[in-house]
Every structure is written in structure tokens, then in C-alpha cells.
PDB file of N, CA and C in Angstrom:
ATOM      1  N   UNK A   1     -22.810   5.059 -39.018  1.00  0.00           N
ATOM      2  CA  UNK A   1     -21.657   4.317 -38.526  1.00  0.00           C
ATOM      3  C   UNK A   1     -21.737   2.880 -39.025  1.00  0.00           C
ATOM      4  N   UNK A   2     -20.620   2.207 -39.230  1.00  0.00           N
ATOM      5  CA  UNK A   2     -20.478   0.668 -39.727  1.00  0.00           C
ATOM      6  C   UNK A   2     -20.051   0.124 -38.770  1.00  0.00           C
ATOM      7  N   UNK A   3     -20.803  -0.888 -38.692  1.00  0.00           N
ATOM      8  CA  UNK A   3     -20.761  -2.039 -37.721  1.00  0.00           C
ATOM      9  C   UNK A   3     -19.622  -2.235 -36.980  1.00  0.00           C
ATOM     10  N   UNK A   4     -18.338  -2.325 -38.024  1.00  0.00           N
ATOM     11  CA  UNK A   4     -16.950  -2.578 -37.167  1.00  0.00           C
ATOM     12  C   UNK A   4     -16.683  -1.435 -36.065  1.00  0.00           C
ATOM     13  N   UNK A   5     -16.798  -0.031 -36.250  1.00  0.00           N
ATOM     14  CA  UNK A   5     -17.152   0.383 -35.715  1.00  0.00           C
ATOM     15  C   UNK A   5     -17.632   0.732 -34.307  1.00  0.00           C
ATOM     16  N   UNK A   6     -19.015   0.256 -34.221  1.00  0.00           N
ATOM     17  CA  UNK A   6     -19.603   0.182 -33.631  1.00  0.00           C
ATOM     18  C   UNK A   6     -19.474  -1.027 -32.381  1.00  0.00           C
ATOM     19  N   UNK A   7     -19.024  -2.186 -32.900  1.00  0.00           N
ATOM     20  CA  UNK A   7     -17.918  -3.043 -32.180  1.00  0.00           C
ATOM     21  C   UNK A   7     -16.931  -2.385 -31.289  1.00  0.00           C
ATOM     22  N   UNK A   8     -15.741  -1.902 -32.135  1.00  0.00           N
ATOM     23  CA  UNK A   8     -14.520  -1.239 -31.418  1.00  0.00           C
ATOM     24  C   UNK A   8     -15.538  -0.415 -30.386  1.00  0.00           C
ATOM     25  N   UNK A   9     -16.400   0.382 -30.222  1.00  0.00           N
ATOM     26  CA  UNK A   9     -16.543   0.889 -29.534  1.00  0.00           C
ATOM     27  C   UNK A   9     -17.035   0.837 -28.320  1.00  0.00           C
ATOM     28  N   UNK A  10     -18.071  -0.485 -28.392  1.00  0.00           N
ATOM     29  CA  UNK A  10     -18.216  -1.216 -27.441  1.00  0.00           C
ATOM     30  C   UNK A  10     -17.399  -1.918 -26.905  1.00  0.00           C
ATOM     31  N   UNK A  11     -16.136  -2.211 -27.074  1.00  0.00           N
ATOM     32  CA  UNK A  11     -15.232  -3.447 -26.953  1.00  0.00           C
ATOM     33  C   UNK A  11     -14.850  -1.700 -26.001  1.00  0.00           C
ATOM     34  N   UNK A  12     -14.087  -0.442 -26.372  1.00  0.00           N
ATOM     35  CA  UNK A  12     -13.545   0.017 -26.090  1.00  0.00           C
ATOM     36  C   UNK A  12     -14.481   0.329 -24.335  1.00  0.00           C
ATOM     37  N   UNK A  13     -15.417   0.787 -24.533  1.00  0.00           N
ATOM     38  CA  UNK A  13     -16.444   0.898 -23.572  1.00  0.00           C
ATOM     39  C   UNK A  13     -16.346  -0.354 -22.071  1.00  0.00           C
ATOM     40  N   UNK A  14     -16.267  -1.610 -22.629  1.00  0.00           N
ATOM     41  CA  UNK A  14     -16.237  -2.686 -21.691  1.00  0.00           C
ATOM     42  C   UNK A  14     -14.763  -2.075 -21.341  1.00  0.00           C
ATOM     43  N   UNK A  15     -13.718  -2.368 -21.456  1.00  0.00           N
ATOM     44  CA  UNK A  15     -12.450  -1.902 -20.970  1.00  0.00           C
ATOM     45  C   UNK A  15     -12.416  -0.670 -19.980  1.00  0.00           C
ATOM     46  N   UNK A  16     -13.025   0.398 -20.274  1.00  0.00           N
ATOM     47  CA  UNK A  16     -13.220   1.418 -19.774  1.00  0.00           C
ATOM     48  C   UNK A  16     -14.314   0.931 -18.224  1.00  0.00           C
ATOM     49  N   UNK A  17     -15.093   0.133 -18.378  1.00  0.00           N
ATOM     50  CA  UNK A  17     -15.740  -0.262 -17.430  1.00  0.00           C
ATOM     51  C   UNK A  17     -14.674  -1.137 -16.496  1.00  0.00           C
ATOM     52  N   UNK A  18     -14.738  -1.962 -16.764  1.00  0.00           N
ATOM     53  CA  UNK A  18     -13.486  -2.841 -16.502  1.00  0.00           C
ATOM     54  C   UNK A  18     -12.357  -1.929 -15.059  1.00  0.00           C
ATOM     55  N   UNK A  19     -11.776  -0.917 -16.147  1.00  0.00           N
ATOM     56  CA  UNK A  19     -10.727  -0.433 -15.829  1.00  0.00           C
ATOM     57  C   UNK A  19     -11.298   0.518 -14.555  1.00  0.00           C
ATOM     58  N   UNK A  20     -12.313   1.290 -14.315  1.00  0.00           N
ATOM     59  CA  UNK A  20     -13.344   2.287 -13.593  1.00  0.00           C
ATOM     60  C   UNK A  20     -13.674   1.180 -12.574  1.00  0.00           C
ATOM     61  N   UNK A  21     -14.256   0.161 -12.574  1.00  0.00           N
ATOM     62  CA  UNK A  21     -14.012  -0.637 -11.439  1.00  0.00           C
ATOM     63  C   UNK A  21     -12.958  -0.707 -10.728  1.00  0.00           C
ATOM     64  N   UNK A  22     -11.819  -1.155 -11.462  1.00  0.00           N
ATOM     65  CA  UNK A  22     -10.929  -1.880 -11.041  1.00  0.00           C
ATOM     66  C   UNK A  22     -10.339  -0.233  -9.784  1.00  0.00           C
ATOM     67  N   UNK A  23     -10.224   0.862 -10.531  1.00  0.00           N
ATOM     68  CA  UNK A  23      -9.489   1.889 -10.037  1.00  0.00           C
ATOM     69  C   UNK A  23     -10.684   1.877  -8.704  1.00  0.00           C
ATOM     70  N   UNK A  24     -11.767   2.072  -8.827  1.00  0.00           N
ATOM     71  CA  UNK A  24     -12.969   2.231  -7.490  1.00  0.00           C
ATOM     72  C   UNK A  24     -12.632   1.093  -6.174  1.00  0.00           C
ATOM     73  N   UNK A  25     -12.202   0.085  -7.198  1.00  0.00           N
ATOM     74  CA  UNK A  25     -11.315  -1.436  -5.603  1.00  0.00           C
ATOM     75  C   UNK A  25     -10.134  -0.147  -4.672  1.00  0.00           C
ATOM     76  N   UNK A  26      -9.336   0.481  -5.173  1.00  0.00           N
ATOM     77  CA  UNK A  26      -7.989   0.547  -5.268  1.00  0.00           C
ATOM     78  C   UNK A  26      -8.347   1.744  -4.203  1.00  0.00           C
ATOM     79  N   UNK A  27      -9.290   3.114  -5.195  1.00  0.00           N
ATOM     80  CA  UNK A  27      -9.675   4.005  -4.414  1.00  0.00           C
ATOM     81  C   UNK A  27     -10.417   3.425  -2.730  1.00  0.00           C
ATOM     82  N   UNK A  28     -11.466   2.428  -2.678  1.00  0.00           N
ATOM     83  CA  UNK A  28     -11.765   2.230  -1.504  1.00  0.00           C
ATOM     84  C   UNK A  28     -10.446   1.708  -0.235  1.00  0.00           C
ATOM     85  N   UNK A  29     -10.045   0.788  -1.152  1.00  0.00           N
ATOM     86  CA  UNK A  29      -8.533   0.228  -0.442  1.00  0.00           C
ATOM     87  C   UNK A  29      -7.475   1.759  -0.027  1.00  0.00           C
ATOM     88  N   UNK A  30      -7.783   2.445  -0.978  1.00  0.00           N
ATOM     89  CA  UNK A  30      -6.599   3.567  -0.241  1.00  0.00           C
ATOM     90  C   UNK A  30      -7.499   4.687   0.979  1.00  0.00           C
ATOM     91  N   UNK A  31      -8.754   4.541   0.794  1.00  0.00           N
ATOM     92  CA  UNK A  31      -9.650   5.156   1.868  1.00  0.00           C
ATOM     93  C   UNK A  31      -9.677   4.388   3.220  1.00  0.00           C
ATOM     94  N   UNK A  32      -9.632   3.189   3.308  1.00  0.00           N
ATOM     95  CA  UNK A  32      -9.340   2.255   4.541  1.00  0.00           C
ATOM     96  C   UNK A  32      -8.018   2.745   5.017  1.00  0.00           C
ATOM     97  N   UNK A  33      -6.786   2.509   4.541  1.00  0.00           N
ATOM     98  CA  UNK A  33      -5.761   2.578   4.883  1.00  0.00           C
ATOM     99  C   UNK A  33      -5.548   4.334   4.998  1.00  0.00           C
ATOM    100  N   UNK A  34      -5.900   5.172   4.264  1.00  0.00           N
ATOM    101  CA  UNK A  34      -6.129   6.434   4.970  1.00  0.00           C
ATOM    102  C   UNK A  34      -6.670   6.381   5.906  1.00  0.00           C
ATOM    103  N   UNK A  35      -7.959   5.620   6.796  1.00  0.00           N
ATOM    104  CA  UNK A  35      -8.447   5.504   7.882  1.00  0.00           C
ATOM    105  C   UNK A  35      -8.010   5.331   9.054  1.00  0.00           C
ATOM    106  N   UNK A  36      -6.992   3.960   8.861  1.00  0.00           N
ATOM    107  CA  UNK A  36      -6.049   3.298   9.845  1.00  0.00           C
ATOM    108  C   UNK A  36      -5.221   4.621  10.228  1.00  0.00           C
ATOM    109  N   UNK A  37      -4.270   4.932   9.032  1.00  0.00           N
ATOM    110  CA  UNK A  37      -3.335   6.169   9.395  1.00  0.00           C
ATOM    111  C   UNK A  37      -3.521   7.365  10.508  1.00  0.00           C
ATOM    112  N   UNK A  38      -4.981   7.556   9.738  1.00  0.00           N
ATOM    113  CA  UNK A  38      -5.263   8.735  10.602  1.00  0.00           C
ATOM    114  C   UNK A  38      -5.511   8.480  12.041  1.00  0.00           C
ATOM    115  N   UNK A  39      -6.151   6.812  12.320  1.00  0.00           N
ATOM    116  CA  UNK A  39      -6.020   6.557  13.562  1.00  0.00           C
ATOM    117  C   UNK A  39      -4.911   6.690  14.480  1.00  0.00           C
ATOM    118  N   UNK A  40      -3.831   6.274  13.225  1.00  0.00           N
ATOM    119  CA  UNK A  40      -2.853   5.900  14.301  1.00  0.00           C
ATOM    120  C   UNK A  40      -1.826   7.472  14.736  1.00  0.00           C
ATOM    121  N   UNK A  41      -2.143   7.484  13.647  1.00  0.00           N
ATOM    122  CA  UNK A  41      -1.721   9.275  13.759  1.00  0.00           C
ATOM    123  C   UNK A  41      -2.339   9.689  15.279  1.00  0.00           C
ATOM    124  N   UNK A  42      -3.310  10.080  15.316  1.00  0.00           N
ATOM    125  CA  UNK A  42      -4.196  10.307  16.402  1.00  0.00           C
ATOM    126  C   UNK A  42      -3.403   9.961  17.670  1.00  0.00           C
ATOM    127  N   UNK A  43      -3.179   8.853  17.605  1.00  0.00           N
ATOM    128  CA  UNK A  43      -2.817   7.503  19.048  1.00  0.00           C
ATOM    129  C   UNK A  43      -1.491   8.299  18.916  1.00  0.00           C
ATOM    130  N   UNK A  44      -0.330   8.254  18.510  1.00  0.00           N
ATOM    131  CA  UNK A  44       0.264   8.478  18.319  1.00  0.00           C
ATOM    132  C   UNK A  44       0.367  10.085  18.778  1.00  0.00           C
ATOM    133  N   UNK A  45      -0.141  11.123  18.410  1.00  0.00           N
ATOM    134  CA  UNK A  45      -0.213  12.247  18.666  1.00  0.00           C
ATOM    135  C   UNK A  45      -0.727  12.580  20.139  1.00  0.00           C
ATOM    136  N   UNK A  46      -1.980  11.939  20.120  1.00  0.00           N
ATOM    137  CA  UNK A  46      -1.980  11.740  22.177  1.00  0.00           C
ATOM    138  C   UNK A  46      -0.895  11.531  22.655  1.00  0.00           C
ATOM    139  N   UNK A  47      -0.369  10.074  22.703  1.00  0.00           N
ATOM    140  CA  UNK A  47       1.095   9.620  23.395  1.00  0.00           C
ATOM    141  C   UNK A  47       2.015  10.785  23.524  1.00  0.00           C
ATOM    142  N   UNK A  48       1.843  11.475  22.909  1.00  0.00           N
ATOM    143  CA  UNK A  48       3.219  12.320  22.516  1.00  0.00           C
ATOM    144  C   UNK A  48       2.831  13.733  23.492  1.00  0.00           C
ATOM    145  N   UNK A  49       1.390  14.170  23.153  1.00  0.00           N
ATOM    146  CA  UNK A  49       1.198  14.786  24.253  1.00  0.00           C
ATOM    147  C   UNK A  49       1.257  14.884  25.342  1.00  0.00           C
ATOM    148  N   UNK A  50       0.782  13.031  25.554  1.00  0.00           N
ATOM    149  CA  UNK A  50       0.305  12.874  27.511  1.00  0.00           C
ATOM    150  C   UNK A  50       1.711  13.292  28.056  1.00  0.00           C
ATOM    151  N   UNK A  51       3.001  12.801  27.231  1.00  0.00           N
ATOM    152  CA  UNK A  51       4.543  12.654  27.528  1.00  0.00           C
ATOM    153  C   UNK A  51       4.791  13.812  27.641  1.00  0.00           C
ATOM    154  N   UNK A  52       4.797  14.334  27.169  1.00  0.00           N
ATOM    155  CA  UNK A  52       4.623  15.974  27.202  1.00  0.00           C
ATOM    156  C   UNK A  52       4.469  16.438  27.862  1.00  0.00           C
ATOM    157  N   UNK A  53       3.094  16.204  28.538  1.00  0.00           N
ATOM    158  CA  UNK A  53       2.470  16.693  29.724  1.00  0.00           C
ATOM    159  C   UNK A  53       3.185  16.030  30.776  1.00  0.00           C
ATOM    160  N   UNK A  54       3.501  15.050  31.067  1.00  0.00           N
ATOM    161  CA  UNK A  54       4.225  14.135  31.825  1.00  0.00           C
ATOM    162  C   UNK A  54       5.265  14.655  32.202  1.00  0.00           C
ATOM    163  N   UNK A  55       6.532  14.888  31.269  1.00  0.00           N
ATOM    164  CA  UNK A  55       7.711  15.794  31.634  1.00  0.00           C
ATOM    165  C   UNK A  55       7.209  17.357  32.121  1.00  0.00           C
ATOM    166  N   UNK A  56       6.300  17.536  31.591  1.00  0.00           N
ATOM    167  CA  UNK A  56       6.215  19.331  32.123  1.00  0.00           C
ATOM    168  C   UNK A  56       6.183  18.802  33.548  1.00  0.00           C
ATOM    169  N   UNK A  57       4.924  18.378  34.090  1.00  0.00           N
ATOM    170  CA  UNK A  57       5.136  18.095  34.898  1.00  0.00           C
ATOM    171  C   UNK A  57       5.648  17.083  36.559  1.00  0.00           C
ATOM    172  N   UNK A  58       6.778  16.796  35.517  1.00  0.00           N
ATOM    173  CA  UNK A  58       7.166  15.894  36.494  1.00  0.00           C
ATOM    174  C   UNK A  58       8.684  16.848  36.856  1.00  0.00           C
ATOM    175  N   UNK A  59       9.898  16.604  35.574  1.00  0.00           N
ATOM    176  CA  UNK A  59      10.915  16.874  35.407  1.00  0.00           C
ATOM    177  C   UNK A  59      11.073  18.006  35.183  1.00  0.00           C
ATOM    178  N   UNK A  60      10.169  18.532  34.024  1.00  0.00           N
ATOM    179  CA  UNK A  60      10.419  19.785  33.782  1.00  0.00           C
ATOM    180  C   UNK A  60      10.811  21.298  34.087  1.00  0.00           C
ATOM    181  N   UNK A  61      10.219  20.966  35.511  1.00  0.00           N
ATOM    182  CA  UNK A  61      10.427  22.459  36.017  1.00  0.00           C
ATOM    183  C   UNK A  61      12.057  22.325  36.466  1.00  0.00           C
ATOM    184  N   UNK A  62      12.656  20.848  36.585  1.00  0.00           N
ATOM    185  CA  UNK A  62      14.177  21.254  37.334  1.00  0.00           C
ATOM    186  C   UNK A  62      14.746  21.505  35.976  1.00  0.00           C
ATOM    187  N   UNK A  63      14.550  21.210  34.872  1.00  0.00           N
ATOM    188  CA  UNK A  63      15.421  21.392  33.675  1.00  0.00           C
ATOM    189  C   UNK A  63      15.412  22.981  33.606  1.00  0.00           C
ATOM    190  N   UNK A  64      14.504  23.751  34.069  1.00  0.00           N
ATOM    191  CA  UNK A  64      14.394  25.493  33.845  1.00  0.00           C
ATOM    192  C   UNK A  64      15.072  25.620  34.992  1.00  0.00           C
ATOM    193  N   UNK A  65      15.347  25.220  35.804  1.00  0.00           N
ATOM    194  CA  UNK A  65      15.960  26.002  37.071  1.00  0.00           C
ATOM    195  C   UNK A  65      17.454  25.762  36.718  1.00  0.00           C
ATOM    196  N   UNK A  66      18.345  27.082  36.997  1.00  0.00           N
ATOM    197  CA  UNK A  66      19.792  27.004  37.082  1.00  0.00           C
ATOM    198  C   UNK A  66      20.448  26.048  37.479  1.00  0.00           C
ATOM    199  N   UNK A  67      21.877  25.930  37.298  1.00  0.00           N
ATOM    200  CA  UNK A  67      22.315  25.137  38.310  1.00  0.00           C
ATOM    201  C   UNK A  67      22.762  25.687  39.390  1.00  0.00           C
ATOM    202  N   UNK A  68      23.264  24.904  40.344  1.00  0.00           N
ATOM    203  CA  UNK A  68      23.507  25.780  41.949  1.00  0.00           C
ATOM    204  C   UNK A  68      25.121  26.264  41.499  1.00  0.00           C
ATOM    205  N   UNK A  69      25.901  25.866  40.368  1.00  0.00           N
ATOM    206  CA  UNK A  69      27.170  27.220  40.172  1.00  0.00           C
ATOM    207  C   UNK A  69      27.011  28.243  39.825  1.00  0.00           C
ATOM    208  N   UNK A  70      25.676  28.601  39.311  1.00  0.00           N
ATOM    209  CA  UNK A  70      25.378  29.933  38.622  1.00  0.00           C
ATOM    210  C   UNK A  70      25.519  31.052  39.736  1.00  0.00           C
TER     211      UNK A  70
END
């Protein structure tokens, strides 16, 4: 191999490093914020249950019962 070569290829190599970092910032940054999500997902998915549970039993049973014209 000739020198020039052997240059470009290192030159090409640093870039490639460069660039493999840069994507590994981006990947950790989208693993955090997948984190949060799933938290809130979570929180979110309780709430929705407890409410849930809340109407079953609070309201719920008059919403199944007829009305008194039936």
C-alpha cells in the first residue's frame, strides 16, 4: 500500500470513530428518555386502573342496573 493511501484510511477511520461516539451520546440519550416513558407509562397505567377500580366500585354497579321504566 502507498502512503496516500494509508492516510485516507486513517483519516477515514478517525471519522468513523468520531461518528460511533457521537451515535453511542444519542443511543444513551434515547435509553434515558425510554426510561422516563416507561415510568410514566406505568404512573399513568396505575391511575387509570385505581379509576377503574374506583368507578366499579363506587358508581358502577347503578350504571348495570335498569332503569325503574323497564
Amino acid at each position: 500500500m502507498n502512503v496516500d493511501r494509508i492516510i485516507e484510511l486513517e483519516i477515514r477511520q478517525a471519522y468513523q470513530e468520531d461518528l460511533i461516539q457521537a451515535l453511542n451520546q444519542v443511543v444513551a440519550g434515547q435509553q434515558i428518555q425510554i426510561g422516563k416513558l416507561e415510568e410514566t407509562c406505568k404512573l399513568l397505567h396505575d391511575k387509570i386502573k385505581s379509576l377503574g377500580h374506583a368507578i366499579n366500585d363506587g358508581g358502577g354497579a347503578q350504571a348495570d342496573e335498569r332503569p325503574p321504566h323497564y
